[in-house]
Protein backbone atom coordinates (compact mmCIF):
# COMPACT_ATOMS: atom_id res chain seq x y z
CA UNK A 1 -10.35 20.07 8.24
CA UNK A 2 -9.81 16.67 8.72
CA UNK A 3 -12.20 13.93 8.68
CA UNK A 4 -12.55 11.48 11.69
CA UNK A 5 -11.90 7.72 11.35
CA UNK A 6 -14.31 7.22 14.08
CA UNK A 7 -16.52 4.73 13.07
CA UNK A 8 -15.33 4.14 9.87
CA UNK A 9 -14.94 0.69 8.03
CA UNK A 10 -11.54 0.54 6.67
CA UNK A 11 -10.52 -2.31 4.47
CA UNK A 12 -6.35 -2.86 4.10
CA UNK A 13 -4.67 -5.02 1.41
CA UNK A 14 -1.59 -6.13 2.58
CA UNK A 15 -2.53 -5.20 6.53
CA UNK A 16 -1.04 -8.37 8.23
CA UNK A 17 3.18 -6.91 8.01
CA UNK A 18 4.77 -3.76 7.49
CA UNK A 19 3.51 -0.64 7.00
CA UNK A 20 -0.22 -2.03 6.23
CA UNK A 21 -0.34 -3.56 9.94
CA UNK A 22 1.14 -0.38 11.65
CA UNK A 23 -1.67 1.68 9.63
CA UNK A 24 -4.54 -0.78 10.66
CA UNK A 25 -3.61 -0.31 14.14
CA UNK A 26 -3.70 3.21 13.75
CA UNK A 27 -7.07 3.55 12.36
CA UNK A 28 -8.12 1.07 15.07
CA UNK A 29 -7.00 2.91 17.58
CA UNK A 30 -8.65 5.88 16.07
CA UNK A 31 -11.87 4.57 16.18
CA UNK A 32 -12.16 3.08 12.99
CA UNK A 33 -13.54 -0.74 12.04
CA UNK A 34 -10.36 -2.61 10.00
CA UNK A 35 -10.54 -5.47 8.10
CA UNK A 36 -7.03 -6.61 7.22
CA UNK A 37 -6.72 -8.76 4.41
CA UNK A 38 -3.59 -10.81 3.75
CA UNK A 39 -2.11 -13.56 1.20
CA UNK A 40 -1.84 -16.36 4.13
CA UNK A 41 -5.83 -17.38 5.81
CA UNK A 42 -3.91 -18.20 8.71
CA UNK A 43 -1.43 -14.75 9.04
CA UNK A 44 -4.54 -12.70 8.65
CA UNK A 45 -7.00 -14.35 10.99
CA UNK A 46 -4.02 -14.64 13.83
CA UNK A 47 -3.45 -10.88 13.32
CA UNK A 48 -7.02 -9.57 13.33
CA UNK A 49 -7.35 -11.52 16.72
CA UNK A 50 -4.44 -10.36 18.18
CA UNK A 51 -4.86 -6.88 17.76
CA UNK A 52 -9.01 -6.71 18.07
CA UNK A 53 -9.47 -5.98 14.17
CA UNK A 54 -13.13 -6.00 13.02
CA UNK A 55 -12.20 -8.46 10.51
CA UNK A 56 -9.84 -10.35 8.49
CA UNK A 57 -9.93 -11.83 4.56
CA UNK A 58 -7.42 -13.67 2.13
CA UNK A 59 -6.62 -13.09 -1.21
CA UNK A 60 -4.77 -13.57 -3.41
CA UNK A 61 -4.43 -10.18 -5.50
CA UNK A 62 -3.29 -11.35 -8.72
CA UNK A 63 -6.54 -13.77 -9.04
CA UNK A 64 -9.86 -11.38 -9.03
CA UNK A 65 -12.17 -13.94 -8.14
CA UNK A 66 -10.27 -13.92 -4.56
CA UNK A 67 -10.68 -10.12 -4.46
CA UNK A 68 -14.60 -10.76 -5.34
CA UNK A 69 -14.49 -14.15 -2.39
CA UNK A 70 -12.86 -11.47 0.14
CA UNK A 71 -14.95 -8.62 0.01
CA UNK A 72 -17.71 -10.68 0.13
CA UNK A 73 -20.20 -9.23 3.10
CA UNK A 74 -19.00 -5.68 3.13
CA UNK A 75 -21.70 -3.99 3.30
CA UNK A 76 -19.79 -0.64 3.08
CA UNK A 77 -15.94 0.50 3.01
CA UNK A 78 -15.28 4.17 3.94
CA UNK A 79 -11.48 3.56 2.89
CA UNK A 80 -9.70 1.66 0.68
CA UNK A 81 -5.66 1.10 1.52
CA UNK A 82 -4.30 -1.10 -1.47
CA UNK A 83 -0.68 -1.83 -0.20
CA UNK A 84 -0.57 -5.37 -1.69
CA UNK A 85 2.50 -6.28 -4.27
CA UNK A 86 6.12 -8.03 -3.88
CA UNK A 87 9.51 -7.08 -5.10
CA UNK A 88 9.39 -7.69 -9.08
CA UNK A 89 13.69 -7.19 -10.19
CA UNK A 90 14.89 -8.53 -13.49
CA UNK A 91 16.38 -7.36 -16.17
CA UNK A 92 13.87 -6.91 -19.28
CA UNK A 93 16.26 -9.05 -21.44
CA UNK A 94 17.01 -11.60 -19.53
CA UNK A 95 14.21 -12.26 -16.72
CA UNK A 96 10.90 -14.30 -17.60
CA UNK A 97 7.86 -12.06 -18.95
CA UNK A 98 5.17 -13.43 -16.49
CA UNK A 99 7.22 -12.73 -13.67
CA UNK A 100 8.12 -8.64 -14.94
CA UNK A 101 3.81 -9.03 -15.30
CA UNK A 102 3.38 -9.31 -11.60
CA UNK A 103 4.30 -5.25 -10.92
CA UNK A 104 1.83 -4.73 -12.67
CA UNK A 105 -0.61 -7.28 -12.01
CA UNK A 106 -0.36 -6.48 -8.10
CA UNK A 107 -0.89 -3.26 -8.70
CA UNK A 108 -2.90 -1.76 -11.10
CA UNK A 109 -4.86 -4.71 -12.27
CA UNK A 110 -5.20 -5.51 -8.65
CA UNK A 111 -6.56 -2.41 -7.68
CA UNK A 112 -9.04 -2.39 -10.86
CA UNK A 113 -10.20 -5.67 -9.95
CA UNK A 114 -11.04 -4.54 -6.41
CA UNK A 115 -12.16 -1.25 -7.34
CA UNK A 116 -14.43 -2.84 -9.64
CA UNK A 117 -15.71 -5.31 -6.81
CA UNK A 118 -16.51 -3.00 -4.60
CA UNK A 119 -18.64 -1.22 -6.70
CA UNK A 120 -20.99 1.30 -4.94
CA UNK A 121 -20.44 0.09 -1.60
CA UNK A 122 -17.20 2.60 -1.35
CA UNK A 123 -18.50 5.66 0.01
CA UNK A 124 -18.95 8.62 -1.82
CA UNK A 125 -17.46 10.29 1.46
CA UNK A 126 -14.61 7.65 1.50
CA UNK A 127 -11.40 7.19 -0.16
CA UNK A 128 -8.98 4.92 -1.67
CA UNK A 129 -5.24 5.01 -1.12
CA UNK A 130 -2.35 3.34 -3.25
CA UNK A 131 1.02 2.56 -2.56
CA UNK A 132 4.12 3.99 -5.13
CA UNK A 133 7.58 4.15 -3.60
CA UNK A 134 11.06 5.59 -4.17
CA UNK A 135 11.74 4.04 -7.60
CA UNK A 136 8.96 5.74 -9.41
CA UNK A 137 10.99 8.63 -8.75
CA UNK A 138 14.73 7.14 -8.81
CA UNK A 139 14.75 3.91 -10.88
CA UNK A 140 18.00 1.88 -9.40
CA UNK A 141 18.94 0.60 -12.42
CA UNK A 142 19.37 -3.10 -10.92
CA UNK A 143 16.70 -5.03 -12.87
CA UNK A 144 14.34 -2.48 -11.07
CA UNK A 145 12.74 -0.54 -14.35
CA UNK A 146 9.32 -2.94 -14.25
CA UNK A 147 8.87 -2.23 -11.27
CA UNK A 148 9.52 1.44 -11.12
CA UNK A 149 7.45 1.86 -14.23
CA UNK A 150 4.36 -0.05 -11.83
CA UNK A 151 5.07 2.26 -9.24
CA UNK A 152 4.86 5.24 -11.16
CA UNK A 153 2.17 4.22 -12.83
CA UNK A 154 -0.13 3.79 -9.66
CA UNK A 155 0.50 7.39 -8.95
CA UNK A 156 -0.67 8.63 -12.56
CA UNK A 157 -3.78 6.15 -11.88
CA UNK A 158 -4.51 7.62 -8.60
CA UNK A 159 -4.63 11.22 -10.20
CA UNK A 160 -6.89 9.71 -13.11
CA UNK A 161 -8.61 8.19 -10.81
CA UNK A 162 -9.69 10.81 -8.18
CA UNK A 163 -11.49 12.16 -11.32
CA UNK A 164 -13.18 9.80 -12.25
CA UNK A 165 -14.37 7.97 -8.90
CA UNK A 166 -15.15 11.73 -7.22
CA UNK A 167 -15.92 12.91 -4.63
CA UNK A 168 -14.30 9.77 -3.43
CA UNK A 169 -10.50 10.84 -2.72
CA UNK A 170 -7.97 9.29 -4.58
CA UNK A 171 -3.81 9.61 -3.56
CA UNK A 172 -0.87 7.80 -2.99
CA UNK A 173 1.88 6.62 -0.50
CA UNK A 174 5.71 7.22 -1.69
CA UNK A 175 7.60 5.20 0.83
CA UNK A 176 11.24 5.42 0.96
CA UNK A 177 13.30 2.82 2.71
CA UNK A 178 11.13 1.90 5.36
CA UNK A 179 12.21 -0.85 7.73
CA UNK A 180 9.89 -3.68 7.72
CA UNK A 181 9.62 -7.50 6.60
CA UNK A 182 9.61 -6.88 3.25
CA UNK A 183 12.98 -4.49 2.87
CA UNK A 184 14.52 -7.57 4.77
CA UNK A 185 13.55 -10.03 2.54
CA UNK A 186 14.62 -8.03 -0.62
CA UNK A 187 17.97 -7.12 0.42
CA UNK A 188 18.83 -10.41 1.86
CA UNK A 189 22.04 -10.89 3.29
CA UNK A 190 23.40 -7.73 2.33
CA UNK A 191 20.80 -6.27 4.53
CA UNK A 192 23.11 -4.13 7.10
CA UNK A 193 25.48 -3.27 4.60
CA UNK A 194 22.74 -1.92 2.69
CA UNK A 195 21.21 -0.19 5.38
CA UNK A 196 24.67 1.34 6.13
CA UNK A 197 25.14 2.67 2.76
CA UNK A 198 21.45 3.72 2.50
CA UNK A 199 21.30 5.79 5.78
CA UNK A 200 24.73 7.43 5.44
CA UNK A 201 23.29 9.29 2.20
CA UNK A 202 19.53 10.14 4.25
CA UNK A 203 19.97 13.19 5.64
CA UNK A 204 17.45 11.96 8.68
CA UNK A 205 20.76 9.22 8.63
CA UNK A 206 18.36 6.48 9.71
CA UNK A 207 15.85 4.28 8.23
CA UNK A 208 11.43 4.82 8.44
CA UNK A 209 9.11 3.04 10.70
CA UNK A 210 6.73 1.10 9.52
CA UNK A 211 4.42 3.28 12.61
CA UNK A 212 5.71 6.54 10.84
CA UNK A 213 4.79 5.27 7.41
CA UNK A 214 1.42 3.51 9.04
CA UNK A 215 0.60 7.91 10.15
CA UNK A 216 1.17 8.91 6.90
CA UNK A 217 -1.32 6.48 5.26
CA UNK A 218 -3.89 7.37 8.22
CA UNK A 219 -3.18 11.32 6.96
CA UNK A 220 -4.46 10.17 3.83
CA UNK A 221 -7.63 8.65 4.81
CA UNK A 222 -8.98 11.25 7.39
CA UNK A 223 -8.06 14.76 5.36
CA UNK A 224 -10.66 15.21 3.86
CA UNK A 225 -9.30 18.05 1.36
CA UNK A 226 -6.41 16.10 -0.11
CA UNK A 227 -6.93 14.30 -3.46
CA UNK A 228 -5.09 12.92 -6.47
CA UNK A 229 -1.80 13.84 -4.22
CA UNK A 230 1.21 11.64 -3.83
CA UNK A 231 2.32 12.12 -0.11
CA UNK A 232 6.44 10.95 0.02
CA UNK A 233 7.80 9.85 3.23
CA UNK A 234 11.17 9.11 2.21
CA UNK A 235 13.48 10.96 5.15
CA UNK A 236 14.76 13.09 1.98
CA UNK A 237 15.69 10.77 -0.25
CA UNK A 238 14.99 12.57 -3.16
CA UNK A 239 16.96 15.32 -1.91
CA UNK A 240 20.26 13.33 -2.29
């Protein structure tokens, strides 16, 4: 039975682009009371006007004492949507340390920081969702092992994790090539011919929606029965 969002105050790292923007409209629409928060002051507050958010924040998610700053004044978050973190590539012999640290820093650190934060003003009824993606299954093997091992890592967190924050829920998002802002920016200029060569091997031949991603991470925060899961919407990537 699912859970309704109706009411609900719903708090979204990374909710100004993407998939994190296409799930705060979502839960918007379904009732719910989003806060987006973003990097950029400016991004988030034009974004929370324009689509009638119940709030905005910035931080910065790699410096807890703007996690602390942000959630500041919330009183109460039913769910938690952490979908904050850039594209970390490098080789591990040849790229700088700090910058391999930042998978990991945006991720779980990020999402201890804000779990700790928060505290006992997330619900006991509520829930907390991470983001993975495709590498923790299928490493590339183009200065992508960092970041896989981050990604993979969140999901092992979330299952710790829904055991030791119960009955709060606890899962994760696998996103697979998803077209949004950030799948431009990291392929570059070799964007179409690396959409070409990526959708001739899907066998749904095309690439996500950030709206189709945004309804899975809504999934996660209204069923009420599904914890320490990681939900992949990948059009059968791992199939292939």
């Amino acid at each position: 039975m699912s859970n309704s969002l109706q009411d609900c105050t719903v708090v979204i790292f990374g909710g100004t682009s993407g998939i994190g923007l296409a799930a705060a409209r979502q839960a918007e629409a379904a009732g719910a009371g989003v806060i987006v928060v973003g990097r950029d002051a400016e991004t988030a507050r034009r974004v929370a006007a324009e689509n009638g958010f119940a709030g905005w924040r910035a931080a910065d998610v790699t410096r807890p004492e703007t996690i602390v700053a942000a959630l500041a004044g919330i009183r109460r978050v039913d769910h938690l949507v952490l979908l904050a973190g850039t594209f970390v590539a490098g080789t591990i012999r040849e790229a700088q340390v700090d910058h391999l640290k930042r998978a990991f820093d945006e991720r779980i650190w990020a999402a201890v920081h804000t779990l700790r934060a928060l505290g006992d003003r997330l619900a006991e009824t509520g829930s907390v969702t991470f983001v993975s993606g495709a590498l923790a299954d299928r490493p590339t093997g183009q200065g992508t092992a960092v970041l896989a091992a981050a990604s993979a890592a969140m999901e092992a967190f979330a299952r710790g994790l829904a055991l030791e924050l119960a009955p709060r829920r606890v899962n994760t998002l696998s996103p697979g090539s998803i077209d949004t802002p950030l799948l431009a920016r990291t392929l570059g200029a070799h964007r179409d011919a690396s959409v070409a060569a990526l959708t001739g091997t899907l066998p749904i031949r095309r690439l996500g929606t950030a709206e189709e991603a945004g309804a899975a991470l809504v999934i996660l925060m209204s069923n009420g029965f599904m914890t320490g899961e990681t939900l992949h919407i990948d059009g059968g990537a791992r199939l292939v």
